[in-house]
N, C-alpha and C. Protein backbone atom coordinates (compact mmCIF):
# COMPACT_ATOMS: atom_id res chain seq x y z
N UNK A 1 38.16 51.49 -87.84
CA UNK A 1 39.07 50.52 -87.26
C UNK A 1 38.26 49.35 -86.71
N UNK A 2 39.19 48.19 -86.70
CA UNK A 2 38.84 46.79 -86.32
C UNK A 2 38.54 47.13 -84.87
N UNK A 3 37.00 46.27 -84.41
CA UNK A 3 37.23 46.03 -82.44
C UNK A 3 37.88 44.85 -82.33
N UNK A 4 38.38 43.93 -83.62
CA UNK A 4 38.86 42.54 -83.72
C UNK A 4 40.36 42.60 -84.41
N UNK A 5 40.97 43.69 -84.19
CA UNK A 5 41.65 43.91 -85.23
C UNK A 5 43.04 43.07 -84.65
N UNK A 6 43.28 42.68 -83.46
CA UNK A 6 44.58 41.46 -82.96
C UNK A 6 43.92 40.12 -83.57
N UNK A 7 43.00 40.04 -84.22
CA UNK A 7 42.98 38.36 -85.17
C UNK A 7 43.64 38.65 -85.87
N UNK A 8 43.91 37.02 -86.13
CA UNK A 8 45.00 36.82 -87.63
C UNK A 8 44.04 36.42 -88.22
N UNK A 9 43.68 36.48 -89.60
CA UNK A 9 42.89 36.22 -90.65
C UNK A 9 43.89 36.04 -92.10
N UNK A 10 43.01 35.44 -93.39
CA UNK A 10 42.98 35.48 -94.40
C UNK A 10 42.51 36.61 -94.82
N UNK A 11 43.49 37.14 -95.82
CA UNK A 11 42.42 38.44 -96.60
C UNK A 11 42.07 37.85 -97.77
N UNK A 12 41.03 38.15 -98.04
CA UNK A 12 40.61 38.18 -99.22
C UNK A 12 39.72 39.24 -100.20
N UNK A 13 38.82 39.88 -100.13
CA UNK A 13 38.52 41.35 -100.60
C UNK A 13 38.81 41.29 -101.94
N UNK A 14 38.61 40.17 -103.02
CA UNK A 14 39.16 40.43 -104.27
C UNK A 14 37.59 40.10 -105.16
N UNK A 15 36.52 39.31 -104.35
CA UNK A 15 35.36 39.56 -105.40
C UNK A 15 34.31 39.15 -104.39
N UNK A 16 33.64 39.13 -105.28
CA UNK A 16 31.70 39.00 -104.66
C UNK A 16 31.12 37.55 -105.79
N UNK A 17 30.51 36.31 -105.23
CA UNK A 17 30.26 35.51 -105.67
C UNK A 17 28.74 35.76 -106.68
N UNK A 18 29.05 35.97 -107.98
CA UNK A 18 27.85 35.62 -108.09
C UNK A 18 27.09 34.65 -108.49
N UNK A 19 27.59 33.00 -108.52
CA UNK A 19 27.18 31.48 -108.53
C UNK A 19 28.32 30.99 -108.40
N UNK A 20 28.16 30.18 -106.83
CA UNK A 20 29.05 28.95 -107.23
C UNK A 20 28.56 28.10 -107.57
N UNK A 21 29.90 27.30 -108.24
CA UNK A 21 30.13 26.15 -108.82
C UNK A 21 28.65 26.34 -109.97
N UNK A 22 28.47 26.95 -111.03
CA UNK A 22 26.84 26.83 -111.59
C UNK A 22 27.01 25.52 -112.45
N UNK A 23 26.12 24.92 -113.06
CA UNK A 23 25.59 24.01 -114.23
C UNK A 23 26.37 24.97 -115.31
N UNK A 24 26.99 23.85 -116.46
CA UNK A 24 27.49 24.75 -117.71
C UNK A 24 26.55 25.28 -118.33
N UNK A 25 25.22 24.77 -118.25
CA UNK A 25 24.38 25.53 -119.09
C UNK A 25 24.19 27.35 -118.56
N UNK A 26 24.22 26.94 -117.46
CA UNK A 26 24.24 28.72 -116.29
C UNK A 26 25.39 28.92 -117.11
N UNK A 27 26.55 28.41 -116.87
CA UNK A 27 27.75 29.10 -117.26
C UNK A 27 27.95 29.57 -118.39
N UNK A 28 27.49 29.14 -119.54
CA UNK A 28 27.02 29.74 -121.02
C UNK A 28 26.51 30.80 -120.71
N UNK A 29 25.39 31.48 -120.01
CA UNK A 29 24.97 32.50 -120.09
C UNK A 29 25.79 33.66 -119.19
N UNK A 30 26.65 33.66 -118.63
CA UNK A 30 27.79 34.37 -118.21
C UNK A 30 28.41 35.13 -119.55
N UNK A 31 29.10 33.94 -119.99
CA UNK A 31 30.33 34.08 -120.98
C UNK A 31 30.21 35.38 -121.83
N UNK A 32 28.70 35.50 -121.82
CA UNK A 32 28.70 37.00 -123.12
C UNK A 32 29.22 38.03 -122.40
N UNK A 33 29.25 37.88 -121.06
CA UNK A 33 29.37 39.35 -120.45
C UNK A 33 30.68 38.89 -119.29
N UNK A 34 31.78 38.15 -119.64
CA UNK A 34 32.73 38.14 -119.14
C UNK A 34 33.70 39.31 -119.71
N UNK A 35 34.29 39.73 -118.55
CA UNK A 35 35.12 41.26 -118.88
C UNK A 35 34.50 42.60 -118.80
N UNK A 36 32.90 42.15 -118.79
CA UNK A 36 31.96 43.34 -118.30
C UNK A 36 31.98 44.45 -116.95
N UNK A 37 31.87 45.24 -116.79
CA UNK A 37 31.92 45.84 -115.52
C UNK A 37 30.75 45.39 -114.72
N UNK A 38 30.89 44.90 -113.48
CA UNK A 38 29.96 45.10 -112.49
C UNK A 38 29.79 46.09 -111.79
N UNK A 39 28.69 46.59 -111.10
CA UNK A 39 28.35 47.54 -110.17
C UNK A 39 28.16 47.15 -108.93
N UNK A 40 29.09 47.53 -108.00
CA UNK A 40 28.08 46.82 -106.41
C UNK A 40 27.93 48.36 -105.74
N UNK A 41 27.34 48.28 -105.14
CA UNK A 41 27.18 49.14 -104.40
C UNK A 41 27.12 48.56 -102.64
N UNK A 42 28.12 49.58 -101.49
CA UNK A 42 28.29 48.94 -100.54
C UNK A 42 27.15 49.23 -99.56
N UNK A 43 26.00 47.95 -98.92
CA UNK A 43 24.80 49.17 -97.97
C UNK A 43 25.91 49.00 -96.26
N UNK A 44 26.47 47.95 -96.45
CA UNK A 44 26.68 47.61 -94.31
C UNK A 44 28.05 47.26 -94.69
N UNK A 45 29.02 47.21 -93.19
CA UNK A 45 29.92 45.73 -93.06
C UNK A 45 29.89 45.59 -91.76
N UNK A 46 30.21 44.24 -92.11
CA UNK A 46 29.97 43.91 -90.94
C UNK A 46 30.96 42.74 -90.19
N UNK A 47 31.47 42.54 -88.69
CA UNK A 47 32.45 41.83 -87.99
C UNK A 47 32.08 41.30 -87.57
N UNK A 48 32.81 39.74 -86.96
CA UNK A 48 32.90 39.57 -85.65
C UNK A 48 34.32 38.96 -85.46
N UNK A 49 34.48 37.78 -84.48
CA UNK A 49 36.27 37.19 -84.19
C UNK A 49 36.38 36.48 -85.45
N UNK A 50 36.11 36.13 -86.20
CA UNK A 50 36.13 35.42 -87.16
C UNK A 50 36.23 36.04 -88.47
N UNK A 51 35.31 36.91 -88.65
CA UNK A 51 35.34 37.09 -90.43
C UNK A 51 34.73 38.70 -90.15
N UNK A 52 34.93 39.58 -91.55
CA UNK A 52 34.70 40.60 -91.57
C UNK A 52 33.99 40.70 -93.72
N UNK A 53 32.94 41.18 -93.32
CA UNK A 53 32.42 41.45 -95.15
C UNK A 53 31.24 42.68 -94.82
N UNK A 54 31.37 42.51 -96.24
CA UNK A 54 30.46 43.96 -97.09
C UNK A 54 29.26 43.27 -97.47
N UNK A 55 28.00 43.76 -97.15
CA UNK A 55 26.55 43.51 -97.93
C UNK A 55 26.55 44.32 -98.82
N UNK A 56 26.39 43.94 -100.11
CA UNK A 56 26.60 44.56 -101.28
C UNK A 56 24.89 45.08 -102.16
N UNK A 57 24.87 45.58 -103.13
CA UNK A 57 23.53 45.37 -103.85
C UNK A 57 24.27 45.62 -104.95
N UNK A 58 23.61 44.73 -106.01
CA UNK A 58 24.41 44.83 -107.63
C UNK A 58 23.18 46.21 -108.62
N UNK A 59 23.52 47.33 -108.68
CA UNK A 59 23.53 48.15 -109.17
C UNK A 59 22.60 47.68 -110.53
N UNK A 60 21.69 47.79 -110.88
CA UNK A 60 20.96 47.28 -111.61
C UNK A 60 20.93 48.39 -113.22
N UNK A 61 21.42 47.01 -114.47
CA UNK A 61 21.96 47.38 -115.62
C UNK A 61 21.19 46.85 -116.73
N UNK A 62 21.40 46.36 -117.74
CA UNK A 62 21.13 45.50 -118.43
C UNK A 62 22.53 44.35 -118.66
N UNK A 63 23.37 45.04 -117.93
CA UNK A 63 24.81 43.86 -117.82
C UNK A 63 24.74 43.08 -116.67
N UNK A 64 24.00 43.66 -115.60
CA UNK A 64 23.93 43.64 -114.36
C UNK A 64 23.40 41.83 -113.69
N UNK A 65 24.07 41.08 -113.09
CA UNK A 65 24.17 39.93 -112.60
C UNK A 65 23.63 39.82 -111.25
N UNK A 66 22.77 39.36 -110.47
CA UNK A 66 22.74 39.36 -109.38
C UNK A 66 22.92 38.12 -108.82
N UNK A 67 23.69 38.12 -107.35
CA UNK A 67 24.58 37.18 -107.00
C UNK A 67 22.99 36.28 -106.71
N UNK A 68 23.42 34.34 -106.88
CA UNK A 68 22.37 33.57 -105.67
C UNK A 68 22.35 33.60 -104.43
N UNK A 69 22.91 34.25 -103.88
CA UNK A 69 23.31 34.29 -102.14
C UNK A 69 21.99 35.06 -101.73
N UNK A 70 21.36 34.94 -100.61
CA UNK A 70 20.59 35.70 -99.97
C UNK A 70 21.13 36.65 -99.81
N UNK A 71 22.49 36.96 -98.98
CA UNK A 71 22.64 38.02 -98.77
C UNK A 71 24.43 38.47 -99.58
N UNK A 72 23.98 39.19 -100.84
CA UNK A 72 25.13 39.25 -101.82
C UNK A 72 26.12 39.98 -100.60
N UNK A 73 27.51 39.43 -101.17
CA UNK A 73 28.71 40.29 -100.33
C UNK A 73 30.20 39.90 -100.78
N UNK A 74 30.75 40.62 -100.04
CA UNK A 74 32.41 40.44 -100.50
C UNK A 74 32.78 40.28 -99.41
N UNK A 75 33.44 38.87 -98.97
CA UNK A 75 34.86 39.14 -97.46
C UNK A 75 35.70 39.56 -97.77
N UNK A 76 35.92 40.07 -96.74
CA UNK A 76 37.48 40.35 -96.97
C UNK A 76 38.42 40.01 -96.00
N UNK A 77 37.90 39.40 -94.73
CA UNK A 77 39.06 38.42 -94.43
C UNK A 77 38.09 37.20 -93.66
N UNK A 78 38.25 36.22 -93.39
CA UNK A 78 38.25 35.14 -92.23
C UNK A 78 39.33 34.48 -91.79
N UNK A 79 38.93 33.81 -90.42
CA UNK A 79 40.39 32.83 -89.65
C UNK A 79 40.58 31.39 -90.58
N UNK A 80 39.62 31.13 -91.10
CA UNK A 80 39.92 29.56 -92.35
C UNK A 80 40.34 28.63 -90.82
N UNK A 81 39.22 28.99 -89.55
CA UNK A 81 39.84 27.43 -88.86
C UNK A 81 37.97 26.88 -89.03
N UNK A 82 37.97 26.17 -89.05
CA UNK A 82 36.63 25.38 -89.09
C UNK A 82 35.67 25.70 -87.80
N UNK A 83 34.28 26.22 -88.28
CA UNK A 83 33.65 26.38 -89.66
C UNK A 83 33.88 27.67 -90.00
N UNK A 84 34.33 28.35 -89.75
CA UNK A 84 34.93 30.05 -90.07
C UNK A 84 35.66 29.48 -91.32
N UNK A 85 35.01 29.27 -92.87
CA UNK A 85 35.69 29.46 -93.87
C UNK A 85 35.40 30.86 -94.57
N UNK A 86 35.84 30.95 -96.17
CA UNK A 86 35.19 31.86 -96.53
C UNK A 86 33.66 31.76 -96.66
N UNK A 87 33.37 30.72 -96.68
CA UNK A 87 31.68 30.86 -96.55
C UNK A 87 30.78 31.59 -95.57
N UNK A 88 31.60 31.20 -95.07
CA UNK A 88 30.81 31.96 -93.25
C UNK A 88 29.97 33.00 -93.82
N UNK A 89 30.97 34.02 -94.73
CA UNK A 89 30.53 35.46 -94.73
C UNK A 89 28.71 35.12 -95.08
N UNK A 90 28.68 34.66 -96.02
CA UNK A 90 26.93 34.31 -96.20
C UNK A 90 26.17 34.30 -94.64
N UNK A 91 27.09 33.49 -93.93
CA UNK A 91 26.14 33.07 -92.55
C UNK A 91 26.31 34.06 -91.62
N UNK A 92 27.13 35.08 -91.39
CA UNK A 92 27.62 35.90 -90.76
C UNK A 92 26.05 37.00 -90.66
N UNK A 93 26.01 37.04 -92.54
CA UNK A 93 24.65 37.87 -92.51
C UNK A 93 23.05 37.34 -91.65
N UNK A 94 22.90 36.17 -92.12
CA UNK A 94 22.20 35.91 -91.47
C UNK A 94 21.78 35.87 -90.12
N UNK A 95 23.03 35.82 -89.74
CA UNK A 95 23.06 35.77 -87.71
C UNK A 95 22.66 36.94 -87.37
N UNK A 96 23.10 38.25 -87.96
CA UNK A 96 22.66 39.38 -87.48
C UNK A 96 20.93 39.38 -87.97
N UNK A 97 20.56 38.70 -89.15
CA UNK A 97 19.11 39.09 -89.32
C UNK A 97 18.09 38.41 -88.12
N UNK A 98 18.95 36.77 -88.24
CA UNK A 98 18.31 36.00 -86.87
C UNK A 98 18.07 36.35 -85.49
N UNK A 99 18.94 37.07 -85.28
CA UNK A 99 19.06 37.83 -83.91
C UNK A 99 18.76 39.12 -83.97
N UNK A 100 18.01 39.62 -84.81
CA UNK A 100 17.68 40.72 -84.66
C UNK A 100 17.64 41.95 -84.77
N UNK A 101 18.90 42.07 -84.88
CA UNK A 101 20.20 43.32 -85.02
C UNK A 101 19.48 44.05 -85.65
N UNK A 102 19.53 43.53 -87.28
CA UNK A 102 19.55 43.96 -88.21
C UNK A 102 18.27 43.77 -89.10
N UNK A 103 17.65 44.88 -90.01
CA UNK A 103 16.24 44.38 -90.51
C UNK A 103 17.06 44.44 -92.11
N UNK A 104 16.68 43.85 -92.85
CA UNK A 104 17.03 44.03 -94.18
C UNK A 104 16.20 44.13 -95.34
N UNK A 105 15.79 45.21 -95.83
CA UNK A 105 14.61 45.43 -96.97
C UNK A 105 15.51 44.55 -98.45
N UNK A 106 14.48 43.60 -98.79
CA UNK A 106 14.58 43.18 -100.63
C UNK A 106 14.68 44.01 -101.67
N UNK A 107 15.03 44.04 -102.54
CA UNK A 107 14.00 44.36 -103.62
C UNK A 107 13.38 43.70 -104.72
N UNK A 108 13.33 43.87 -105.82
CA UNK A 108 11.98 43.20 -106.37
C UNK A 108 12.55 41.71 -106.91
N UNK A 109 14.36 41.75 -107.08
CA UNK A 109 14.94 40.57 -106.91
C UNK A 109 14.94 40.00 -105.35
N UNK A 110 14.48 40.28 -104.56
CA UNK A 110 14.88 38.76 -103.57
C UNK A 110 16.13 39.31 -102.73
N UNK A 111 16.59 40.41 -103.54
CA UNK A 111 18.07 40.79 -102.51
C UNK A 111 17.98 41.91 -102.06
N UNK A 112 18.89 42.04 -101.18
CA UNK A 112 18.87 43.28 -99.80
C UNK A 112 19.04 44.64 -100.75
N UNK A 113 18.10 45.73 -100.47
CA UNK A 113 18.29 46.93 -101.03
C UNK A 113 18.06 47.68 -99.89
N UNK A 114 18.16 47.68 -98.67
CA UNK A 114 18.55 49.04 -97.74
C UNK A 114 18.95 47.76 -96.50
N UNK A 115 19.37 48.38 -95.22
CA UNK A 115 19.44 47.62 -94.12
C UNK A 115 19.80 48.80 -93.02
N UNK A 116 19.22 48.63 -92.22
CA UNK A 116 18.82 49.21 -90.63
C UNK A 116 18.93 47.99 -90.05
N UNK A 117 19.62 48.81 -88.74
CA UNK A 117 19.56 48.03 -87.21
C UNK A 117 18.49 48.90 -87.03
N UNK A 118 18.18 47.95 -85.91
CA UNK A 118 16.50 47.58 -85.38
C UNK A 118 16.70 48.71 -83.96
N UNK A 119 18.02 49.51 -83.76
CA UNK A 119 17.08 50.35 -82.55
C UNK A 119 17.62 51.51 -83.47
N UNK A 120 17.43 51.93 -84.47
CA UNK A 120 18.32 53.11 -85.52
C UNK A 120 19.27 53.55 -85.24
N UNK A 121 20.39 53.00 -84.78
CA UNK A 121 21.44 53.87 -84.55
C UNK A 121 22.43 53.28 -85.85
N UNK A 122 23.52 54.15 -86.09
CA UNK A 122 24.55 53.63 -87.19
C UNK A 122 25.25 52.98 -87.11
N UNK A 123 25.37 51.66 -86.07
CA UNK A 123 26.49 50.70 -85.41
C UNK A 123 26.07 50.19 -84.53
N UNK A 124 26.34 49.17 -84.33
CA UNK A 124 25.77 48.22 -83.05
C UNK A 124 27.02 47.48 -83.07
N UNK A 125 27.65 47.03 -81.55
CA UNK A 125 28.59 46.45 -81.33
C UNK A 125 27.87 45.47 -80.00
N UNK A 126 28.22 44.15 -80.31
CA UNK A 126 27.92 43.32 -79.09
C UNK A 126 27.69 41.76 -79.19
N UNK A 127 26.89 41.01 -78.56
CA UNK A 127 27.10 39.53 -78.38
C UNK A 127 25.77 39.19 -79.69
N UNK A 128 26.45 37.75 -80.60
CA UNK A 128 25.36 37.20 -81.91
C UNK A 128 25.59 35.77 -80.82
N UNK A 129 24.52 35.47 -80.67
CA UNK A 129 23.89 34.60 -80.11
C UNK A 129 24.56 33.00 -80.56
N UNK A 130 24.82 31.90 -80.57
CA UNK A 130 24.88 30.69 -80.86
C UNK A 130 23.90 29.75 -81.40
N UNK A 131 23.89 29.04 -82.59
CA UNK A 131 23.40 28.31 -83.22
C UNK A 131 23.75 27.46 -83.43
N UNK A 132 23.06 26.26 -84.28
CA UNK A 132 23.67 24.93 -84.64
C UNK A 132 24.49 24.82 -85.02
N UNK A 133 25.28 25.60 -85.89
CA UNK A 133 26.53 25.78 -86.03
C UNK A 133 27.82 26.42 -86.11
N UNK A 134 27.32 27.36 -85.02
CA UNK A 134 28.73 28.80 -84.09
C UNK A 134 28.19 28.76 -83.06
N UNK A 135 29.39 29.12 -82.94
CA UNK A 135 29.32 29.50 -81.08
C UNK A 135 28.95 31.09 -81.29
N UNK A 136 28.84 31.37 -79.55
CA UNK A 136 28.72 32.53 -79.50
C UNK A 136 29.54 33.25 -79.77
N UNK A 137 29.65 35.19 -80.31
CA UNK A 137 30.77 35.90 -80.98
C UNK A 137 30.31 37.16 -80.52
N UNK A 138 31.28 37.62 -80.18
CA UNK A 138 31.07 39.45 -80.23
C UNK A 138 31.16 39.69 -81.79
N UNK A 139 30.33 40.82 -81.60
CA UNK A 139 29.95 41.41 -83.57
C UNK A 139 29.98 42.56 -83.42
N UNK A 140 30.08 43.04 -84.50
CA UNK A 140 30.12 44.61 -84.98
C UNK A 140 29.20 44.79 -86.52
N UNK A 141 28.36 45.92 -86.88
CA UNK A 141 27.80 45.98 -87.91
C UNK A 141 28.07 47.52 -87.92
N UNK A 142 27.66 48.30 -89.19
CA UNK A 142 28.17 49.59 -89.52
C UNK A 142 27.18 49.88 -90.63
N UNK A 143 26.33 50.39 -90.59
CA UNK A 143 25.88 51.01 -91.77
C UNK A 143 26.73 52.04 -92.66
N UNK A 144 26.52 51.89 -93.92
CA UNK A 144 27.77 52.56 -94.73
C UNK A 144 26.18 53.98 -95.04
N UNK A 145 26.80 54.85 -94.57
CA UNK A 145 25.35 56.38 -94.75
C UNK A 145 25.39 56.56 -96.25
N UNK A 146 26.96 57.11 -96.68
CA UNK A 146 27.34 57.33 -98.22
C UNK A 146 27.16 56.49 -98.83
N UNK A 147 26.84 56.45 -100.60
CA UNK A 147 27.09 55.56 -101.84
C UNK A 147 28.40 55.66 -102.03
N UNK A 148 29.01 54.64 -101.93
CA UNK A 148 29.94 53.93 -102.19
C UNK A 148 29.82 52.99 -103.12
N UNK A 149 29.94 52.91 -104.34
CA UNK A 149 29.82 51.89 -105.48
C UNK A 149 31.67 51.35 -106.02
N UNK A 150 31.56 49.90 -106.25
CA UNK A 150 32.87 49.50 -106.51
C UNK A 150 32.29 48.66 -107.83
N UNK A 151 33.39 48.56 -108.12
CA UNK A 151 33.40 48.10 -109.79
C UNK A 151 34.53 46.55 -109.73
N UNK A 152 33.55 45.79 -110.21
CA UNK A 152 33.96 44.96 -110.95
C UNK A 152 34.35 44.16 -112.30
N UNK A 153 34.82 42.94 -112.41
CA UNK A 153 34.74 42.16 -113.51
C UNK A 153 34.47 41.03 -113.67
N UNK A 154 33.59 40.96 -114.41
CA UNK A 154 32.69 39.74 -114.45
C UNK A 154 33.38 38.70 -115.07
N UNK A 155 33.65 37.06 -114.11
CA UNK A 155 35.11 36.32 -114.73
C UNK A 155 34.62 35.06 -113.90
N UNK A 156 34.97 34.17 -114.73
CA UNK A 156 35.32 32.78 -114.11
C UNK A 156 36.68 32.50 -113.10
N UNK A 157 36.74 32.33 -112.05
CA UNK A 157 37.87 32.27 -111.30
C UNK A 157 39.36 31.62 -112.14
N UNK A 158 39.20 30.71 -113.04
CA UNK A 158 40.53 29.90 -113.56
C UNK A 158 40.34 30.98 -114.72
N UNK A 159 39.92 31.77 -114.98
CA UNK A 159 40.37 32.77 -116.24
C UNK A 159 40.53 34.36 -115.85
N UNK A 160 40.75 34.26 -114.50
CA UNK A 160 41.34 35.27 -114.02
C UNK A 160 42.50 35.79 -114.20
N UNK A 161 42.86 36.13 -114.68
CA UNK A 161 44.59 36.48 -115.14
C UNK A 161 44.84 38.17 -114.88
N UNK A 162 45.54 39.14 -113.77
CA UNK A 162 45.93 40.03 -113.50
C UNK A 162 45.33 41.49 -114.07
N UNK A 163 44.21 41.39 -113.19
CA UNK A 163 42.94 41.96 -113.22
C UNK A 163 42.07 42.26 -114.76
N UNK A 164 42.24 40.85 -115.37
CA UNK A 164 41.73 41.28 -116.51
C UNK A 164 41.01 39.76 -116.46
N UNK A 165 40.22 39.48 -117.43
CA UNK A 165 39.04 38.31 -117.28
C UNK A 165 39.66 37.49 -118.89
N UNK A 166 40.22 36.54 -118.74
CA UNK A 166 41.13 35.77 -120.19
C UNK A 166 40.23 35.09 -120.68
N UNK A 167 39.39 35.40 -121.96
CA UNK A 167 38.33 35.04 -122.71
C UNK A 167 38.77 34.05 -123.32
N UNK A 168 38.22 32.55 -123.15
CA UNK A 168 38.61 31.72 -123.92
C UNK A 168 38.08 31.57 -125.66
């Protein structure tokens, strides 16, 4: 359960970015593997008044895509009042690495493959500090113990059509 759970938010929980907006030439190299399954696998999630998401790791395939985000993830909701968009969720991660919370191991891509809070316990609830651009927030983080893997489909957002990926 939510410690934020009287916000009103946007849900969203329907994908994990793996390039926005790319160059068509990036986007050519998608296209072979649109309709493909993705693998994520869930390591954390994590809250605060604002937004709530999943740190993900993409399950490594030979189909397998890994997002440009430092820290790959899925929201699944924010408030959409400024700067709390869906973007946040990217920055959300970071605040916990900035402050401490949270340590986050790479792997040999550049992206998060385990994550621990920094005094080992399985949850930390409390104050993420203020930066150039948030205020201060009560937070919540959760290490997920189990594999939990979710499946996706690999799709251009305007060829999304009811959970299937519309190959032009």
């Amino acid at each position: 359960s939510s410690p934020f759970y009287g916000n009103t938010r946007d849900i969203y929980c329907e994908h994990s970015t793996i390039q926005f907006n790319p160059r068509s030439d990036i986007m050519n190299k998608y296209k072979a593997h649109y309709g493909h399954v993705q693998k994520l696998t869930i390591l954390a999630y994590a809250e605060d008044e604002h937004a709530q998401a999943i740190l993900v790791h993409s399950a490594g395939s030979n189909d397998s895509h890994s997002s440009t985000n430092q820290y790959p993830h899925v929201t699944i909701s924010v408030s959409n009042v400024e700067p709390y968009t869906p973007v946040y969720s990217n920055d959300l991660w970071k605040r916990f690495v900035d402050d401490r919370i949270v340590e986050i191991k790479m792997d040999e891509y550049d992206k998060p493959r385990s994550i621990a809070i920094n005094d080992h316990m399985s949850e930390w609830h409390g104050k993420l500090n203020s930066n150039e651009k948030y205020a201060e927030t009560q937070a919540y983080v959760k290490i997920i113990n189990e594999v939990i893997d979710l499946n996706g489909i690999i799709c251009v957002n305007n060829l999304w059509k009811n959970e299937k990926c519309g190959k032009n």
